[in-house]
C-alpha atoms as a PDB file:
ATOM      1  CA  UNK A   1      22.159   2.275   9.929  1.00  0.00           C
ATOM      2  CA  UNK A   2      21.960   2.830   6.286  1.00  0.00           C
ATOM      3  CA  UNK A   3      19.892   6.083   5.375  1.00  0.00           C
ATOM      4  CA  UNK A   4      16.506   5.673   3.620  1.00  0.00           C
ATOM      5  CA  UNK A   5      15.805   6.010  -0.036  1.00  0.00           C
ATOM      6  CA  UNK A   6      14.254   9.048  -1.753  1.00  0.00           C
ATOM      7  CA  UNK A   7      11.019   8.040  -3.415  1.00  0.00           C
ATOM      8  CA  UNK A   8      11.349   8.886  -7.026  1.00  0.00           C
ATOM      9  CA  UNK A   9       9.443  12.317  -7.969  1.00  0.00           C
ATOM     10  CA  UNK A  10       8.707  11.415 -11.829  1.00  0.00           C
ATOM     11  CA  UNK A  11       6.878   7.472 -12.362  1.00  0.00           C
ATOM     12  CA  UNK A  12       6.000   8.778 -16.427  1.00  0.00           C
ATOM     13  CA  UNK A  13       2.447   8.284 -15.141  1.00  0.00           C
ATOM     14  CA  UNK A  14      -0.246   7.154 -13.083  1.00  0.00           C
ATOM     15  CA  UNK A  15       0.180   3.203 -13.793  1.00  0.00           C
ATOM     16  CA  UNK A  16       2.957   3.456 -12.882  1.00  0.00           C
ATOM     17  CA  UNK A  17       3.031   5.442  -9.994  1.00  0.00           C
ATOM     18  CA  UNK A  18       0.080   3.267  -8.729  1.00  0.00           C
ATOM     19  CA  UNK A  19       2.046   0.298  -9.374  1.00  0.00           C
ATOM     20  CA  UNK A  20       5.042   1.555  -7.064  1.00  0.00           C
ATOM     21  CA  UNK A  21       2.624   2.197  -5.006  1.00  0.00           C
ATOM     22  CA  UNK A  22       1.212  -0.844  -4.666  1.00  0.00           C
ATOM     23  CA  UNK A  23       4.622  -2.778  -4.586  1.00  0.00           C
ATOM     24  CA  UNK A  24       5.477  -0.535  -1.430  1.00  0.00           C
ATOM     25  CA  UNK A  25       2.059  -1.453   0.494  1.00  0.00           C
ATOM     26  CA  UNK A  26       3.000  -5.271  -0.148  1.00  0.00           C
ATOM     27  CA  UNK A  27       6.115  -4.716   1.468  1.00  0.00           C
ATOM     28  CA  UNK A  28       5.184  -2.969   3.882  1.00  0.00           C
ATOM     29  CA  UNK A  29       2.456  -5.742   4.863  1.00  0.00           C
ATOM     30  CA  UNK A  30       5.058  -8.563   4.489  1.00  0.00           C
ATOM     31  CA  UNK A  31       7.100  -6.538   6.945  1.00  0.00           C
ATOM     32  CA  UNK A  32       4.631  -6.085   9.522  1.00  0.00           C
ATOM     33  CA  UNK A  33       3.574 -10.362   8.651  1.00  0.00           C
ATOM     34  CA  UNK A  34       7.603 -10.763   9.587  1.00  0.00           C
ATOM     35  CA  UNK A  35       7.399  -8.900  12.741  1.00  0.00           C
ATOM     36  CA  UNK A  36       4.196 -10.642  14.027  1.00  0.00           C
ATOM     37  CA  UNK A  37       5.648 -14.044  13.375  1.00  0.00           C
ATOM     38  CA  UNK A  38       9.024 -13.396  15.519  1.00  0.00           C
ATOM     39  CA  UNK A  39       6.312 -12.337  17.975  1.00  0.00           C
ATOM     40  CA  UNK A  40       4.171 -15.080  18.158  1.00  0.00           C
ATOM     41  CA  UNK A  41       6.768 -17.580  17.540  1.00  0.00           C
ATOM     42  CA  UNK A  42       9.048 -15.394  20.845  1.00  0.00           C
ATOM     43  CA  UNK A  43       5.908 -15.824  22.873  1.00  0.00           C
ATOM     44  CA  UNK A  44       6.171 -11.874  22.857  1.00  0.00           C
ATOM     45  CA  UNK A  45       2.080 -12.042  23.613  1.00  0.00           C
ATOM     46  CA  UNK A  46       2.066  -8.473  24.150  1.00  0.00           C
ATOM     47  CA  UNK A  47       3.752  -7.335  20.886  1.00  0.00           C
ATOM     48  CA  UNK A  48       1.823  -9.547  19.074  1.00  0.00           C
ATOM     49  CA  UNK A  49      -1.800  -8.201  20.215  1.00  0.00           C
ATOM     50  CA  UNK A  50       0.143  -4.346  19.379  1.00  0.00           C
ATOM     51  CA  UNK A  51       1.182  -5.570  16.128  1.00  0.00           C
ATOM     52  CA  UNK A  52      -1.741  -7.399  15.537  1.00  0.00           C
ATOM     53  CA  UNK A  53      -3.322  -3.468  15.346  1.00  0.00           C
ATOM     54  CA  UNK A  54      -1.091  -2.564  12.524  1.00  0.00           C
ATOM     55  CA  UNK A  55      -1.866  -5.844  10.642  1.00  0.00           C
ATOM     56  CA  UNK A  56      -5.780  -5.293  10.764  1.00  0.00           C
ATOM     57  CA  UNK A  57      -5.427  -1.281   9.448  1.00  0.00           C
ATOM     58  CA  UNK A  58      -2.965  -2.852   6.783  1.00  0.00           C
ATOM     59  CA  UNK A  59      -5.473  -2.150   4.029  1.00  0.00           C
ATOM     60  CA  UNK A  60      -3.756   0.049   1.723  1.00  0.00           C
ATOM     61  CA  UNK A  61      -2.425  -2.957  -0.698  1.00  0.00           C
ATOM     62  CA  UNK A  62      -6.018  -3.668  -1.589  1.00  0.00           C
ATOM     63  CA  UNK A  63      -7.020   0.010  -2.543  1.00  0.00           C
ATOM     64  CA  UNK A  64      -3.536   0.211  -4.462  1.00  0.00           C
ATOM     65  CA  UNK A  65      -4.529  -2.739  -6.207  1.00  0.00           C
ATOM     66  CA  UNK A  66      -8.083  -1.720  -6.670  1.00  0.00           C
ATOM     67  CA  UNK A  67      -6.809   1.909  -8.006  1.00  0.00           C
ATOM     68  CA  UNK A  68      -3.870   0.135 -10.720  1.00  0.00           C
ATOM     69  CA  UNK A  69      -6.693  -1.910 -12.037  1.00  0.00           C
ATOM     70  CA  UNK A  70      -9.463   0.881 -12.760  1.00  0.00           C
ATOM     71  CA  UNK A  71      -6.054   3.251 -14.223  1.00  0.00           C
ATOM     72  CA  UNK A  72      -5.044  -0.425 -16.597  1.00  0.00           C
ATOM     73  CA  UNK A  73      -9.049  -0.564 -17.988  1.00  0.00           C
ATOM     74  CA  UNK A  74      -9.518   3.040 -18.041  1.00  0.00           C
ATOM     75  CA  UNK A  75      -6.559   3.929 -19.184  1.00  0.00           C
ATOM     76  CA  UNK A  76      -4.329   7.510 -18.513  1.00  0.00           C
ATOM     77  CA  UNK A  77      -7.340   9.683 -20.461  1.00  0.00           C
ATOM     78  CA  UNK A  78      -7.410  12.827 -17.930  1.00  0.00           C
ATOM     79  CA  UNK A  79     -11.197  12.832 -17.168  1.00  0.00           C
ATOM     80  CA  UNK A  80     -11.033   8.976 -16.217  1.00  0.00           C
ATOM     81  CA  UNK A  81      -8.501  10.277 -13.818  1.00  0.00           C
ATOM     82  CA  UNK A  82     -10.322  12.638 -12.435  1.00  0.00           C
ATOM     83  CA  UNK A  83     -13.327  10.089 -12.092  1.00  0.00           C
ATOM     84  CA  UNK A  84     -10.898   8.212 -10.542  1.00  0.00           C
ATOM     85  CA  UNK A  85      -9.835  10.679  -8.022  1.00  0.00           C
ATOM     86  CA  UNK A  86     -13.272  11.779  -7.133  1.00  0.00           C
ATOM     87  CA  UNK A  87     -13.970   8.182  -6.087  1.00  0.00           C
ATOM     88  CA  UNK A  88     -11.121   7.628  -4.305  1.00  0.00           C
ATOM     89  CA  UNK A  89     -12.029  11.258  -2.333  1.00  0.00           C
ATOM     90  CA  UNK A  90     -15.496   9.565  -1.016  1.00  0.00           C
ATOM     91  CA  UNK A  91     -13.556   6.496   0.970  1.00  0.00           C
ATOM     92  CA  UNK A  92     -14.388   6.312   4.280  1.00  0.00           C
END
């Protein structure tokens, strides 16, 4: 089994470390998509209601993409970012 990646520790800023971000949560959605398919289509009825918990809490893509596109009409300005941050802070 082939180790896993180091994330990368510089992005040159927050677009694009929101973008990474973002690209990550899709995969990681398609993934868990994949997995519930070769359940369902196994008849594995049991993994499918388990996975089916990891598909509904799957939400992450959405706030990524929610987060890039306030940082791409805002732009990188420092307070914006901080705006930014302090509404991310008050998700429930």
């Amino acid at each position: 089994m082939d180790a896993i990646e180091a994330p990368p520790g510089d992005w040159g800023g927050p677009k694009a470390a929101f973008a990474e971000v973002l690209a990550h949560e899709q995969t990681v959605t398609g993934m868990i998509n994949d997995l519930l398919d070769l359940a369902i289509s196994e008849k594995g009825h049991a993994t499918a209601a388990f996975l089916q918990w990891f598909k509904t809490e799957q939400g992450e893509d959405k706030n990524a993409c929610s987060s890039l596109a306030q940082i791409e009409a805002l732009g990188d300005v420092i307070g914006h970012l901080f705006w930014l941050d302090h509404h991310l802070g008050k998700r429930a």
